[in-house]
PDB file of N, CA and C in Angstrom:
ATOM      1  N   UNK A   1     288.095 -15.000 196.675  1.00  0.00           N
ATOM      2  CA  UNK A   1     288.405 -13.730 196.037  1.00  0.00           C
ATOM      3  C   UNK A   1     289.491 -13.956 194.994  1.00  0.00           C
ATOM      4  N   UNK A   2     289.307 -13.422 193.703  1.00  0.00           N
ATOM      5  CA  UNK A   2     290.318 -13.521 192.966  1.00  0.00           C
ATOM      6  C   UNK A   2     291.802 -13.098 193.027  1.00  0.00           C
ATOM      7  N   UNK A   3     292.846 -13.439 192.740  1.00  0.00           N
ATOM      8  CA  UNK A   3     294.468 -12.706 192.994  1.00  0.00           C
ATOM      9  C   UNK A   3     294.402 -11.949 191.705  1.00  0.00           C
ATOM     10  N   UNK A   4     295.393 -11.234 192.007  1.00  0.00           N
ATOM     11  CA  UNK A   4     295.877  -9.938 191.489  1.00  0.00           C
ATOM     12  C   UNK A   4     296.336 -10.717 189.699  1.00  0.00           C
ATOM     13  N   UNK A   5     295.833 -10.278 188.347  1.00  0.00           N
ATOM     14  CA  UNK A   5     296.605 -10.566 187.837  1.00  0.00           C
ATOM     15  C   UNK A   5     297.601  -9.316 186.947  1.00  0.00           C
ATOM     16  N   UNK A   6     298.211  -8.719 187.476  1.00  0.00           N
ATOM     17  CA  UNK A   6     298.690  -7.515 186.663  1.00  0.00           C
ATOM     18  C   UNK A   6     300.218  -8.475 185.719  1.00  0.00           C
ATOM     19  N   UNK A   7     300.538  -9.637 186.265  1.00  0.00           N
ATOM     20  CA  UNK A   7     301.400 -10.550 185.496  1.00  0.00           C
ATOM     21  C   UNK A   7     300.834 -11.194 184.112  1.00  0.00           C
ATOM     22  N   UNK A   8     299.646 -11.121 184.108  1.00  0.00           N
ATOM     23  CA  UNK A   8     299.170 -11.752 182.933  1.00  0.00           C
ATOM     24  C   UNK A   8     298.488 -13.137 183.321  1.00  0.00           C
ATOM     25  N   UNK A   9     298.909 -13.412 184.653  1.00  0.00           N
ATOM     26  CA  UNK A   9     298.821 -14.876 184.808  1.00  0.00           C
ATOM     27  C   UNK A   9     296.599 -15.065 184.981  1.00  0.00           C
ATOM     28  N   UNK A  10     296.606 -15.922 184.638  1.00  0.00           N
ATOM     29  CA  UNK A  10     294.676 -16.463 184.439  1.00  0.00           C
ATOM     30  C   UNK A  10     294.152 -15.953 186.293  1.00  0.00           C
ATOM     31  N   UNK A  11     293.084 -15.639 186.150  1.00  0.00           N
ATOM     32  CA  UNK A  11     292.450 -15.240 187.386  1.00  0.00           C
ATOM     33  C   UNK A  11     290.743 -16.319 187.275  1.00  0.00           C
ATOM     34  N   UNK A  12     290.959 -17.293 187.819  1.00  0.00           N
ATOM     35  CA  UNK A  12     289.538 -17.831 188.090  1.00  0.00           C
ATOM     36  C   UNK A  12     288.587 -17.890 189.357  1.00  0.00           C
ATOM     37  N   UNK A  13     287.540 -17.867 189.468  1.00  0.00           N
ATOM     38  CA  UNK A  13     286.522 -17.579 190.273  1.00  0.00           C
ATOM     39  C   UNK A  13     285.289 -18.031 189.582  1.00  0.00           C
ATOM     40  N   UNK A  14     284.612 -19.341 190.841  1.00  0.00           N
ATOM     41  CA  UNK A  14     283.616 -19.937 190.604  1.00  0.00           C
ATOM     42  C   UNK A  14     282.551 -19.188 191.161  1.00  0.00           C
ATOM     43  N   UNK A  15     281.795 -19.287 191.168  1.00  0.00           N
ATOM     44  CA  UNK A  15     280.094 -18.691 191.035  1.00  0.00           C
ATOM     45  C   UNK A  15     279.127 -19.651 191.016  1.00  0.00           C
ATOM     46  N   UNK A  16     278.055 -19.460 191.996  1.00  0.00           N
ATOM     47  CA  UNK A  16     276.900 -20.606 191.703  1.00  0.00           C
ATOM     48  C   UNK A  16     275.674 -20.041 191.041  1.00  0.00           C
ATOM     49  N   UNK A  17     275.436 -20.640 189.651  1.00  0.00           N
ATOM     50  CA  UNK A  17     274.176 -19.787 189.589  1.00  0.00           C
ATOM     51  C   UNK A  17     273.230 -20.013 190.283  1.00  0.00           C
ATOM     52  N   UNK A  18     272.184 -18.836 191.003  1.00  0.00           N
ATOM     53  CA  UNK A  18     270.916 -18.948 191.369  1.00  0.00           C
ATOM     54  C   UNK A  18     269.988 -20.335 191.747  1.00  0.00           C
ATOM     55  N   UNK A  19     269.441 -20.474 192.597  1.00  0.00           N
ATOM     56  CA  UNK A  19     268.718 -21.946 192.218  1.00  0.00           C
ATOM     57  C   UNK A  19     267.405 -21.745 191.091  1.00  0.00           C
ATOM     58  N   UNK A  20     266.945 -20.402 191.363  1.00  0.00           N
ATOM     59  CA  UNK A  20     265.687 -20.313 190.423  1.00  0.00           C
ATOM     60  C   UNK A  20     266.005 -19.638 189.419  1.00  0.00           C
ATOM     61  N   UNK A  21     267.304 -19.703 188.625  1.00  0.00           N
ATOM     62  CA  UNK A  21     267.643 -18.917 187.746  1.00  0.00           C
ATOM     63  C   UNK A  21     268.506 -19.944 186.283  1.00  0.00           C
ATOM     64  N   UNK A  22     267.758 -19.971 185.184  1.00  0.00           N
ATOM     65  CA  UNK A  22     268.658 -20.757 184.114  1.00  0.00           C
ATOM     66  C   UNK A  22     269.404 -19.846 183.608  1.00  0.00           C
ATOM     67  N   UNK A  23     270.302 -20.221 182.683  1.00  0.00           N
ATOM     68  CA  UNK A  23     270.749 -19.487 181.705  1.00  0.00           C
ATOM     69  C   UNK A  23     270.312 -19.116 180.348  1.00  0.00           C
ATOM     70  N   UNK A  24     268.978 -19.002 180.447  1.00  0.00           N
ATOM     71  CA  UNK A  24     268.393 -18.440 178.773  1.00  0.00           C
ATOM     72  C   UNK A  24     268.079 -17.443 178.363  1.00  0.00           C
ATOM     73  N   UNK A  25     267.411 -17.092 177.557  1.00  0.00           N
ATOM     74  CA  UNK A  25     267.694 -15.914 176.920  1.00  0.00           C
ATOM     75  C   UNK A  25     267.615 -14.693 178.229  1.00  0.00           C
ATOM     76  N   UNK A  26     267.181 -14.135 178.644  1.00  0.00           N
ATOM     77  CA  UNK A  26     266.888 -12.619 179.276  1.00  0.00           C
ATOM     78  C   UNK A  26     267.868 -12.779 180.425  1.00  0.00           C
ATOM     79  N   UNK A  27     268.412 -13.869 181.348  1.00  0.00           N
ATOM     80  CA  UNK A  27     269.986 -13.983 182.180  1.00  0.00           C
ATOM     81  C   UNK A  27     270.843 -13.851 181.477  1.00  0.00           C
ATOM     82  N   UNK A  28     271.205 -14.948 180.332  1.00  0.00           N
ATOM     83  CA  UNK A  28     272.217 -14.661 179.700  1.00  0.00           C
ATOM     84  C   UNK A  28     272.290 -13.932 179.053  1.00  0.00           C
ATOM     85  N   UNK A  29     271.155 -12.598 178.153  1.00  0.00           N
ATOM     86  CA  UNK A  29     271.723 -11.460 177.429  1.00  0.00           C
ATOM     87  C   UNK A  29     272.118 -10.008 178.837  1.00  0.00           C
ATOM     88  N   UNK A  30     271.465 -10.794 180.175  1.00  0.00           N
ATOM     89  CA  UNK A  30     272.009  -9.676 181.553  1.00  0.00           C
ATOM     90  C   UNK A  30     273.844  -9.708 181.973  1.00  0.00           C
ATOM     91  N   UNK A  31     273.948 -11.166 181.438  1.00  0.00           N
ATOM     92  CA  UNK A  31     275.386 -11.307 181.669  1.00  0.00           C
ATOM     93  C   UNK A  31     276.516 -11.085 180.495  1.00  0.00           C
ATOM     94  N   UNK A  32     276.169 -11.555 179.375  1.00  0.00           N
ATOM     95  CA  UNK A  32     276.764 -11.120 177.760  1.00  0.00           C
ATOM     96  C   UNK A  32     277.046  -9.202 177.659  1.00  0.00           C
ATOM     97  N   UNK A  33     275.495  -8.879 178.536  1.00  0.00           N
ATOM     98  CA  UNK A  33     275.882  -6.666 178.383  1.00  0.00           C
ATOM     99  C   UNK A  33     276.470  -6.367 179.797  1.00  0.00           C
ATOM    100  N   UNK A  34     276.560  -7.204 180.726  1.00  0.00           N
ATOM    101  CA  UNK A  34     277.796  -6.652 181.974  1.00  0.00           C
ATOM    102  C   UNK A  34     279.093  -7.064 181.360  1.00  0.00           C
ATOM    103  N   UNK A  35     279.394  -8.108 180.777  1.00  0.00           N
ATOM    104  CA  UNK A  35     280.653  -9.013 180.242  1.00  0.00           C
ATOM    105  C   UNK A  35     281.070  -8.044 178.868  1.00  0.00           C
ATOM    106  N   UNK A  36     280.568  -7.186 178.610  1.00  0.00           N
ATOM    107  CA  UNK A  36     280.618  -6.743 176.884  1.00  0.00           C
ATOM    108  C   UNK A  36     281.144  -5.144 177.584  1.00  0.00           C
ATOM    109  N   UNK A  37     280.631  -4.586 178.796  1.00  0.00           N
ATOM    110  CA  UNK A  37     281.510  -3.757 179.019  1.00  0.00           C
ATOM    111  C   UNK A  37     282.953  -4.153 180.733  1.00  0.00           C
ATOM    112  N   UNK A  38     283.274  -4.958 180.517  1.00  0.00           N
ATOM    113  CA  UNK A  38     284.561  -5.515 181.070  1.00  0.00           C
ATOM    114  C   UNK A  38     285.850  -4.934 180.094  1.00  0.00           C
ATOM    115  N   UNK A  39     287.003  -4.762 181.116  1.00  0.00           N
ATOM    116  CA  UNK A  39     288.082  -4.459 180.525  1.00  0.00           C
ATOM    117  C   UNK A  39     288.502  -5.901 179.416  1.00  0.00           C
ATOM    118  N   UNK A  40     288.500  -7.141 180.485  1.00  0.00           N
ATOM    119  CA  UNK A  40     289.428  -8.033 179.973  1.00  0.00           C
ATOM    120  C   UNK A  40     288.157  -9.156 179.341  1.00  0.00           C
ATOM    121  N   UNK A  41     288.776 -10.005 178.657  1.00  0.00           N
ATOM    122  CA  UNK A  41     287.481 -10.972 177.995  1.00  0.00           C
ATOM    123  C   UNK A  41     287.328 -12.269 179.101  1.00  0.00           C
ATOM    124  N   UNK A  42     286.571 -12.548 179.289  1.00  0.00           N
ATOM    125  CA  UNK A  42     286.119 -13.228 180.062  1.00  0.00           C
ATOM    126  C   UNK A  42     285.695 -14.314 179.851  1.00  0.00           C
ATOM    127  N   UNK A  43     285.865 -16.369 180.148  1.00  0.00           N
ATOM    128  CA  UNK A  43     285.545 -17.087 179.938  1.00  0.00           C
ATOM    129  C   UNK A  43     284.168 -17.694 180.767  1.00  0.00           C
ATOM    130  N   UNK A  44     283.306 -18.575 180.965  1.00  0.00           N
ATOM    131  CA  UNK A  44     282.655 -18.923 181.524  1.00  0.00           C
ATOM    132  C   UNK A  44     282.398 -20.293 181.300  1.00  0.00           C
ATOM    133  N   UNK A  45     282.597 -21.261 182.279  1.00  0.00           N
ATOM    134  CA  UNK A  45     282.426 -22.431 181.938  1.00  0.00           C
ATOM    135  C   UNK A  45     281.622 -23.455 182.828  1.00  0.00           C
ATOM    136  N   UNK A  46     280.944 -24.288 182.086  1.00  0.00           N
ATOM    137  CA  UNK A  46     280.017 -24.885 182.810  1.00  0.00           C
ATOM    138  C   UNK A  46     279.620 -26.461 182.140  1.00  0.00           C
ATOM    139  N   UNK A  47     279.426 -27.552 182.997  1.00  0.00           N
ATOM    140  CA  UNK A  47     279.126 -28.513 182.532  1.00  0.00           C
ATOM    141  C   UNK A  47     279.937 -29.167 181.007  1.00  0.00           C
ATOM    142  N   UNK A  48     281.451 -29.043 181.694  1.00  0.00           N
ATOM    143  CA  UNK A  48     282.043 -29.963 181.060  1.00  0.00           C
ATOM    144  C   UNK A  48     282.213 -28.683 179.282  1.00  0.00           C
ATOM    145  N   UNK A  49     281.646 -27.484 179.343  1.00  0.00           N
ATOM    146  CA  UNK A  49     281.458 -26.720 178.248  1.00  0.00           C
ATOM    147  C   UNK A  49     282.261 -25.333 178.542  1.00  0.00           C
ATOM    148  N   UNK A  50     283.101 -24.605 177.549  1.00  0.00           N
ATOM    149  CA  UNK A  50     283.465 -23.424 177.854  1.00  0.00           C
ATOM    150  C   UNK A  50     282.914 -21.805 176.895  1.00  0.00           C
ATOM    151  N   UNK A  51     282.612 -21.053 177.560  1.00  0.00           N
ATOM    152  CA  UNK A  51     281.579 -19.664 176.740  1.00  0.00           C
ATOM    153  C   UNK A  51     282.330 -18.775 176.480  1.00  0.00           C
ATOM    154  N   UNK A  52     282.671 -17.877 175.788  1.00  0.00           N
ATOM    155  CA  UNK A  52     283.399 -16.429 175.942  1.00  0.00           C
ATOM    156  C   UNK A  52     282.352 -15.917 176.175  1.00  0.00           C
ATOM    157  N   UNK A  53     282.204 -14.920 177.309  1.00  0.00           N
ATOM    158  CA  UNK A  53     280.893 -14.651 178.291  1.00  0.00           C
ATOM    159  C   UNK A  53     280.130 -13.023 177.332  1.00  0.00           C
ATOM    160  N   UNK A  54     280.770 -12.678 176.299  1.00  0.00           N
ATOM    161  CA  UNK A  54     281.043 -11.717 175.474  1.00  0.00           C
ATOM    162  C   UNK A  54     280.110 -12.084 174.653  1.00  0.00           C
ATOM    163  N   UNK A  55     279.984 -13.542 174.644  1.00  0.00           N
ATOM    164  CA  UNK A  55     278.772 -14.538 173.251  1.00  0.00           C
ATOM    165  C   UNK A  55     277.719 -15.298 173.412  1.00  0.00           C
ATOM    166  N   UNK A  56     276.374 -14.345 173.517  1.00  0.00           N
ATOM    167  CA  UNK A  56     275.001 -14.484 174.114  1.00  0.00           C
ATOM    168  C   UNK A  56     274.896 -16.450 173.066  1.00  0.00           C
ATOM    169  N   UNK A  57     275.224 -16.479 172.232  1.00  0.00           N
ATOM    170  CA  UNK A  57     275.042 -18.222 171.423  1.00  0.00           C
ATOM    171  C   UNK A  57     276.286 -19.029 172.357  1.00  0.00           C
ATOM    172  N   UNK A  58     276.995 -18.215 172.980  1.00  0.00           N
ATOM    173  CA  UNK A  58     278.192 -19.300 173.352  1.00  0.00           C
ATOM    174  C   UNK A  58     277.619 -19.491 174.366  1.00  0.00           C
ATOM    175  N   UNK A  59     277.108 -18.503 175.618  1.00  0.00           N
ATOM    176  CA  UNK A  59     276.579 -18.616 177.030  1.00  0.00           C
ATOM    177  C   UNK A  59     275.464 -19.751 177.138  1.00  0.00           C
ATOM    178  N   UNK A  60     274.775 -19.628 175.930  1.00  0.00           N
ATOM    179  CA  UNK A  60     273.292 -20.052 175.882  1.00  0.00           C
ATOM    180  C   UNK A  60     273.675 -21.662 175.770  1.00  0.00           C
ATOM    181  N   UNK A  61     274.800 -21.890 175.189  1.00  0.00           N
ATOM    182  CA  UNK A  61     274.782 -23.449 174.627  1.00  0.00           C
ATOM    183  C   UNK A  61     275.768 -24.287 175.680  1.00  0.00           C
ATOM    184  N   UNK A  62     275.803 -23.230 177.093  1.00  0.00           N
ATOM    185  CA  UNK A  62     276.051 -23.877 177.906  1.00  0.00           C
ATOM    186  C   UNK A  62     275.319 -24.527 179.012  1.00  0.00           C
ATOM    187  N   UNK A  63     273.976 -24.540 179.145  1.00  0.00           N
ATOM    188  CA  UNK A  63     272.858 -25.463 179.780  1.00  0.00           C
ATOM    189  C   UNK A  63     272.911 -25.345 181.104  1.00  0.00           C
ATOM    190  N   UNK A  64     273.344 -24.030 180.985  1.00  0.00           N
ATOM    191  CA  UNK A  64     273.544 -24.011 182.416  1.00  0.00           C
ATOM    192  C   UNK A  64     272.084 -23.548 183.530  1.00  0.00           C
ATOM    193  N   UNK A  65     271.570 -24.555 184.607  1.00  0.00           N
ATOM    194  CA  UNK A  65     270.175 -24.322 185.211  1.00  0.00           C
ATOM    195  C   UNK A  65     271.001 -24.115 186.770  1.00  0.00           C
ATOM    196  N   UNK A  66     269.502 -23.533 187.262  1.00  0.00           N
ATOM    197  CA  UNK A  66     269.845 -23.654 188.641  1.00  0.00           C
ATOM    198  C   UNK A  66     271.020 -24.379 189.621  1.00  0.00           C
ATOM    199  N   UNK A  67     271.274 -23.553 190.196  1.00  0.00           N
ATOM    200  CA  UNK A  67     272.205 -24.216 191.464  1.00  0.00           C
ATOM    201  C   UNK A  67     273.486 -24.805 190.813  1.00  0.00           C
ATOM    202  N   UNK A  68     274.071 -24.290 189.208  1.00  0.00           N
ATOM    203  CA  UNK A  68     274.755 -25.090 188.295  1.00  0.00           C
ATOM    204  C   UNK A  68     276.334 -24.452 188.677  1.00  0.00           C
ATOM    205  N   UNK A  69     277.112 -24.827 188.942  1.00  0.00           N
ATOM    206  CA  UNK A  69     278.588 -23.781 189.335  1.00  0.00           C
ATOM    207  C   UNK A  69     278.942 -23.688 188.250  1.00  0.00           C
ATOM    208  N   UNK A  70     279.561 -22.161 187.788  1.00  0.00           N
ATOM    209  CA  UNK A  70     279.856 -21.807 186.992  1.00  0.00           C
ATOM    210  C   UNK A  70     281.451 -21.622 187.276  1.00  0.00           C
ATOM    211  N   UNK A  71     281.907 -21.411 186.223  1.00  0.00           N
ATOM    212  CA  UNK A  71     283.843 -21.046 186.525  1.00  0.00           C
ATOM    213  C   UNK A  71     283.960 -20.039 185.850  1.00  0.00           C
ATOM    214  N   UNK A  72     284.542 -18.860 186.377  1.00  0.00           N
ATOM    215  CA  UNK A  72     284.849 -17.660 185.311  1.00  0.00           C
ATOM    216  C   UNK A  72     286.396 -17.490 185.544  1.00  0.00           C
ATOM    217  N   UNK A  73     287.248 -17.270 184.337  1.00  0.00           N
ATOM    218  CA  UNK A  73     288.485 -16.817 184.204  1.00  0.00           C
ATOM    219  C   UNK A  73     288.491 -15.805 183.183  1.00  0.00           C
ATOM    220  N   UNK A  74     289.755 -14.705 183.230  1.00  0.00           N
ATOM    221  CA  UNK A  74     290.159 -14.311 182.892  1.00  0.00           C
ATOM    222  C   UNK A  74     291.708 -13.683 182.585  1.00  0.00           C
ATOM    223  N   UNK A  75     291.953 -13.102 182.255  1.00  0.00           N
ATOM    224  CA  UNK A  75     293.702 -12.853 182.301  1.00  0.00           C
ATOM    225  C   UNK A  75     293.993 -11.560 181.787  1.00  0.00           C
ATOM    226  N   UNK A  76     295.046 -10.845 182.178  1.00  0.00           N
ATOM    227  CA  UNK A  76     295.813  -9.334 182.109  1.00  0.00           C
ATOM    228  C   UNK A  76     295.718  -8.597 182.807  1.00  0.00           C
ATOM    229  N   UNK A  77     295.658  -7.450 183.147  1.00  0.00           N
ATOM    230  CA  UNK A  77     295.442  -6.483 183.783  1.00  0.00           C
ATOM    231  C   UNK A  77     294.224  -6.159 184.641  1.00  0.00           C
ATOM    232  N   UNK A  78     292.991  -6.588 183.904  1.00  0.00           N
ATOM    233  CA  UNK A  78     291.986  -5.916 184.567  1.00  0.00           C
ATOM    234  C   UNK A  78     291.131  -7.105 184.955  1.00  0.00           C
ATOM    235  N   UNK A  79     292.301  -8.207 184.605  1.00  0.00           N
ATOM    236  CA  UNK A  79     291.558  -9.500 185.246  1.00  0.00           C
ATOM    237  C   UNK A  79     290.831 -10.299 186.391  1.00  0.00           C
ATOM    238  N   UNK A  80     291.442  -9.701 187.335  1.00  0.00           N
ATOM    239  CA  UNK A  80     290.987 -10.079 188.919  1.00  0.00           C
ATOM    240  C   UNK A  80     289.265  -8.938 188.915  1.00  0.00           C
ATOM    241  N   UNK A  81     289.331  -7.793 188.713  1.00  0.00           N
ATOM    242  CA  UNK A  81     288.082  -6.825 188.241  1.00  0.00           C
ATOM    243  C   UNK A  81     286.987  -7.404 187.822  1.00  0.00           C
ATOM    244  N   UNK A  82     287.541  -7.734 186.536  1.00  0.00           N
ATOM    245  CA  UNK A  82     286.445  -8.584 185.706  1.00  0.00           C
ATOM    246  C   UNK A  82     285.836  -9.029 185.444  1.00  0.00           C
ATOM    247  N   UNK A  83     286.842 -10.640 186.515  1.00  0.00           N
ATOM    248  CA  UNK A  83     286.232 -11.707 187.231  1.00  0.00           C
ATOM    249  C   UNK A  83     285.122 -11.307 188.558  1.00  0.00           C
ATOM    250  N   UNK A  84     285.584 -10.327 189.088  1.00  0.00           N
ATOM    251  CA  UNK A  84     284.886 -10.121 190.220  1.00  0.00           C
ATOM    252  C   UNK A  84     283.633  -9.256 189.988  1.00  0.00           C
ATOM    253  N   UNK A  85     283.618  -8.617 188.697  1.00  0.00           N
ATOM    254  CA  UNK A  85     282.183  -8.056 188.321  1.00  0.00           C
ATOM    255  C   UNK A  85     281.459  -8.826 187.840  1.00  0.00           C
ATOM    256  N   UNK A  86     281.624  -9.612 187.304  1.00  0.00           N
ATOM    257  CA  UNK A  86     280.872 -10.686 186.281  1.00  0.00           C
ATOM    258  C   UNK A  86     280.374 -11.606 187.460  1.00  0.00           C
ATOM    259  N   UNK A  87     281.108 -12.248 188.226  1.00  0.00           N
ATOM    260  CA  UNK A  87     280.693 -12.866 189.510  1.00  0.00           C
ATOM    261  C   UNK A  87     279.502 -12.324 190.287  1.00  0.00           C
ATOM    262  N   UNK A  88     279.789 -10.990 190.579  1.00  0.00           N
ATOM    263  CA  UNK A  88     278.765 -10.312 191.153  1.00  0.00           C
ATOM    264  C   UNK A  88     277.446 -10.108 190.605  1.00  0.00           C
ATOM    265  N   UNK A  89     277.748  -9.758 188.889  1.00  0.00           N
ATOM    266  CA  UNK A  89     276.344  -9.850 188.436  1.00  0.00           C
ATOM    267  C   UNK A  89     275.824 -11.592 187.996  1.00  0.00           C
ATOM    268  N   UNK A  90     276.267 -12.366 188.040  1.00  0.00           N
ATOM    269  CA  UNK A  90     275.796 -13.761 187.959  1.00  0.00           C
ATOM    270  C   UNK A  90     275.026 -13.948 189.506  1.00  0.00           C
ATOM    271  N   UNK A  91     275.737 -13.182 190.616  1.00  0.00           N
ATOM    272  CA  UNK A  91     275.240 -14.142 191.919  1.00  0.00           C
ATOM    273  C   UNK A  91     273.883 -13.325 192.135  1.00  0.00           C
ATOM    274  N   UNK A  92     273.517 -11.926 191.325  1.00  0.00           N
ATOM    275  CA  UNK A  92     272.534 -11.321 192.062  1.00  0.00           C
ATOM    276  C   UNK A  92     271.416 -11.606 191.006  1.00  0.00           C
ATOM    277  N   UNK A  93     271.802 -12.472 189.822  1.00  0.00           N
ATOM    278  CA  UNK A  93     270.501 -12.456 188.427  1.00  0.00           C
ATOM    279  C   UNK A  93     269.044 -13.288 189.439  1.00  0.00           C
ATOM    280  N   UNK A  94     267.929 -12.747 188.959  1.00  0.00           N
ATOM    281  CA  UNK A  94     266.659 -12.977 189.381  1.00  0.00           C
ATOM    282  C   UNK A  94     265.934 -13.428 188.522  1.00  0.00           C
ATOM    283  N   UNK A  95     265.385 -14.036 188.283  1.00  0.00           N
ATOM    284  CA  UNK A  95     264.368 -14.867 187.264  1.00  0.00           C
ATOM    285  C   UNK A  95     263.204 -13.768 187.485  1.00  0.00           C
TER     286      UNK A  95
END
């Protein structure tokens, strides 16, 4: 579970994507329009690569396939939230 960041300090939380689920177009434009209404901006990183989860070309050019762990951070106020919505909609995407 993510900690509190009302200090500003980074809030990260890993995520596994799906086993039958990539990241191409129709997942990642499901996660770019949950991430696009988030308070705080949100990173996503995967395979050695980092996304602003906000940028359907940034998400996409992260290769991310099945069973791939993802890392999400964020930071400020509505950061621990954020993280934990974006998490939620990554763990439930369906191919």
């Amino acid at each position: 579970m993510p900690a509190s960041s009302d200090d500003g300090a980074v809030v990260t939380q890993t995520v596994v994507l799906p086993a039958d689920v990539a990241l191409h177009a129709r997942p990642a434009a499901e996660v770019v329009r949950a991430a696009a209404a988030l308070a705080a901006p949100v990173t996503i990183a995967a395979n050695g690569k980092q996304a602003n989860a906000k940028s359907i070309l940034a998400v996409l050019t992260l290769g991310a396939t099945g069973g791939t762990t993802l890392t999400l951070s964020a930071s400020g106020p509505a950061a621990a939230e954020s993280v934990a919505a974006l998490a939620g909609v990554i763990a439930g995407l369906r191919e």
